[in-house]
C-alpha atoms as a PDB file:
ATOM      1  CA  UNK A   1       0.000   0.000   0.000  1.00  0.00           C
ATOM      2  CA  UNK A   2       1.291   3.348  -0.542  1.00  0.00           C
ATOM      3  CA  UNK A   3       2.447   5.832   1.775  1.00  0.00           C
ATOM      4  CA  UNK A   4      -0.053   8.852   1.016  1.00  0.00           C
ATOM      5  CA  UNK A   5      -2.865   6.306   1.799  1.00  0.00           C
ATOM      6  CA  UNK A   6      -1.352   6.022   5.152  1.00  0.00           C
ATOM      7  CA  UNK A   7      -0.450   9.969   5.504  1.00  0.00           C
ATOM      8  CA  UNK A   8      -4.004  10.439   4.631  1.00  0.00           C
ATOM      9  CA  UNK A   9      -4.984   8.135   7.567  1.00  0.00           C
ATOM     10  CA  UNK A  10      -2.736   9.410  10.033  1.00  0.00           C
ATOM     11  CA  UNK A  11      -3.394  13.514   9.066  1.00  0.00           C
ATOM     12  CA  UNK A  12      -7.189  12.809   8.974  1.00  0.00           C
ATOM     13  CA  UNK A  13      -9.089  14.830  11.984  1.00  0.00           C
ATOM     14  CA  UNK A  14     -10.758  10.884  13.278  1.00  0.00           C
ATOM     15  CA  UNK A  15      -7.285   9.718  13.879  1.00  0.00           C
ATOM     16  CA  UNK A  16      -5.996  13.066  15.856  1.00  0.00           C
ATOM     17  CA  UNK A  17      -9.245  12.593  17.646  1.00  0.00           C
ATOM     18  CA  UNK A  18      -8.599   9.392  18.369  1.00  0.00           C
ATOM     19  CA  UNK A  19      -5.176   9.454  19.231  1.00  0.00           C
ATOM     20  CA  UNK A  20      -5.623  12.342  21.920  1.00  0.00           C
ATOM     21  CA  UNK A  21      -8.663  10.242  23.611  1.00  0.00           C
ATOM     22  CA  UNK A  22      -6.539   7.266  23.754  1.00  0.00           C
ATOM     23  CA  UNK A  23      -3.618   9.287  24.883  1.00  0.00           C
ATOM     24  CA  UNK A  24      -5.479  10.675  27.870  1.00  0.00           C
ATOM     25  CA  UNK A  25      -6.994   7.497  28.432  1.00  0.00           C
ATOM     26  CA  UNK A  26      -3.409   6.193  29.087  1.00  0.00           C
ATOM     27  CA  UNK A  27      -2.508   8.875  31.156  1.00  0.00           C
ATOM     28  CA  UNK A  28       0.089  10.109  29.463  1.00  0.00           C
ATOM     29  CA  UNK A  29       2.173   6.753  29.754  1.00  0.00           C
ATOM     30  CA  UNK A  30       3.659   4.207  28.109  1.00  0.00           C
ATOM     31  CA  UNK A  31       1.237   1.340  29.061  1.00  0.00           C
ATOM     32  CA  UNK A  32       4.617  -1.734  28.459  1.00  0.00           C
ATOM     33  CA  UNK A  33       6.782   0.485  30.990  1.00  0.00           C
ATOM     34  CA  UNK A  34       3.710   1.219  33.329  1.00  0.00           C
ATOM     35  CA  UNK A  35       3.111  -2.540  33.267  1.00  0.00           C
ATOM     36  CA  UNK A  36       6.684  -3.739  34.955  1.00  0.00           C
ATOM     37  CA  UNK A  37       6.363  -0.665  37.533  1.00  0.00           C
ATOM     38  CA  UNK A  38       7.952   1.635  35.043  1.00  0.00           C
ATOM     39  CA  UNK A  39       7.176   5.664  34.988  1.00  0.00           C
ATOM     40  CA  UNK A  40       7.912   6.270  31.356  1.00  0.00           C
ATOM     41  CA  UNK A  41       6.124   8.861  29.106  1.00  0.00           C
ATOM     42  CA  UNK A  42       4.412   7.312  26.082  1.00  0.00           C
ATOM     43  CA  UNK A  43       5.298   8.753  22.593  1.00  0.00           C
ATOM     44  CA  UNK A  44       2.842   6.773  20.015  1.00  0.00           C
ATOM     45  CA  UNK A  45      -0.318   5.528  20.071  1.00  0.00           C
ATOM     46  CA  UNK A  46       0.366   1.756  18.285  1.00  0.00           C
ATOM     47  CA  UNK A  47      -2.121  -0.071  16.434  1.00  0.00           C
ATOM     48  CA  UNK A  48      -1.769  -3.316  17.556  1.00  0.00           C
ATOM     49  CA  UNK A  49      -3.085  -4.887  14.355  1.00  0.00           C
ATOM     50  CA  UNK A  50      -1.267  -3.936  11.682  1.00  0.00           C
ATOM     51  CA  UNK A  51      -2.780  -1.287   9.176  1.00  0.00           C
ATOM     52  CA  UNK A  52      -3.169  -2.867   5.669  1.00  0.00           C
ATOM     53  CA  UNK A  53      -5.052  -1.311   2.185  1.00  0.00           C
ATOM     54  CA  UNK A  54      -7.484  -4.329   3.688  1.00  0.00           C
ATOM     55  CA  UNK A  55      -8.473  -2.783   7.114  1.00  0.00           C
ATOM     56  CA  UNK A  56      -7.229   1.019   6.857  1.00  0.00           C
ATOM     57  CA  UNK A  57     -11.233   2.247   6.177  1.00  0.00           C
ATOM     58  CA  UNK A  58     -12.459  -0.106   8.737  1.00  0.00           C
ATOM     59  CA  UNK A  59     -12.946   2.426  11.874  1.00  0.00           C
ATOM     60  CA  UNK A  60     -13.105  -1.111  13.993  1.00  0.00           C
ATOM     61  CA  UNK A  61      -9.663  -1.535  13.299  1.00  0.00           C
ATOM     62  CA  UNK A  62      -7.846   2.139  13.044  1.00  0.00           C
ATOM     63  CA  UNK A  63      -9.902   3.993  15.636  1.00  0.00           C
ATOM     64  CA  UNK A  64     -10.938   0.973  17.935  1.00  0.00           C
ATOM     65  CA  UNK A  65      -9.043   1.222  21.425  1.00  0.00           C
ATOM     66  CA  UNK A  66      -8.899  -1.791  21.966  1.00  0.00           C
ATOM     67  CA  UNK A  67      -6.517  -2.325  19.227  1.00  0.00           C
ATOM     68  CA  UNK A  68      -4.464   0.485  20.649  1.00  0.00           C
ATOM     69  CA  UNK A  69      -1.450   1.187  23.248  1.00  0.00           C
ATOM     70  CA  UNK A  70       0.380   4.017  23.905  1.00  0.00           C
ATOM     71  CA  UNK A  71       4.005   3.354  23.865  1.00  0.00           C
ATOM     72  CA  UNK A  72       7.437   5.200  24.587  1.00  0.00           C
ATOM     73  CA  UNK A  73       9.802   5.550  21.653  1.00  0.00           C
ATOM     74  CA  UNK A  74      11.739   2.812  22.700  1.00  0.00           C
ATOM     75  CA  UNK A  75       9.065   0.103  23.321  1.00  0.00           C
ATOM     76  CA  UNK A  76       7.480   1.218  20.241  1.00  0.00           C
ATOM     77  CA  UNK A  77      10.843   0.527  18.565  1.00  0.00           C
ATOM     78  CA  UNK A  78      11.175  -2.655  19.724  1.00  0.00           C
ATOM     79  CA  UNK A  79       7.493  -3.480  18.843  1.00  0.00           C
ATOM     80  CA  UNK A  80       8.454  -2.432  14.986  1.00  0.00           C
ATOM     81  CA  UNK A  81      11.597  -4.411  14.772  1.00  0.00           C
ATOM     82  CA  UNK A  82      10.372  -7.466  16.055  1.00  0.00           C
ATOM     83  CA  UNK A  83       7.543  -7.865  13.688  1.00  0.00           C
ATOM     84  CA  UNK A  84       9.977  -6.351  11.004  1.00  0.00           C
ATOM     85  CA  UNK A  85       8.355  -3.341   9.477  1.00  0.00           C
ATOM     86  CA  UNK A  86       9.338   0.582   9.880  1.00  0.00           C
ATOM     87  CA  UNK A  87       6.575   3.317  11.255  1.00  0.00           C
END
């Protein structure tokens, strides 16, 4: 899938919505860190599943929260590298 499909995603005013619910939702923090006792701003709000040209219109998949986390840089890192794909 191309990259302005997922620009077009990402800049659209549901996402930023979305993303600043989920974020306060969080509280602010990294929900892998906050999970081992760790105080560690988050940085990204993840989708879990993987956006694909097949699920980047379905809203039960982009803006759903339970298919998002709010991660630091580095856990979000980690998440990208292990599954092998850049953000």
């Amino acid at each position: 899938m191309s990259e302005g499909v997922y620009l077009q995603f990402y800049r659209s005013q549901a996402w930023k919505n979305c993303r600043a619910a989920y974020f306060k939702k969080a509280g602010g923090l990294c929900e892998r860190c906050k999970a081992k006792g760790l105080i560690v701003p988050g940085d990204a709000v993840h989708h879990k599943t993987r956006l694909t040209a097949d699920n980047i219109n379905d809203p039960n998949i982009t803006l759903n929260f339970d298919n998002l986390e709010l991660l630091c840089r580095s856990c979000h890192e980690i998440e990208h590298r292990r599954k092998g794909r850049r953000y």
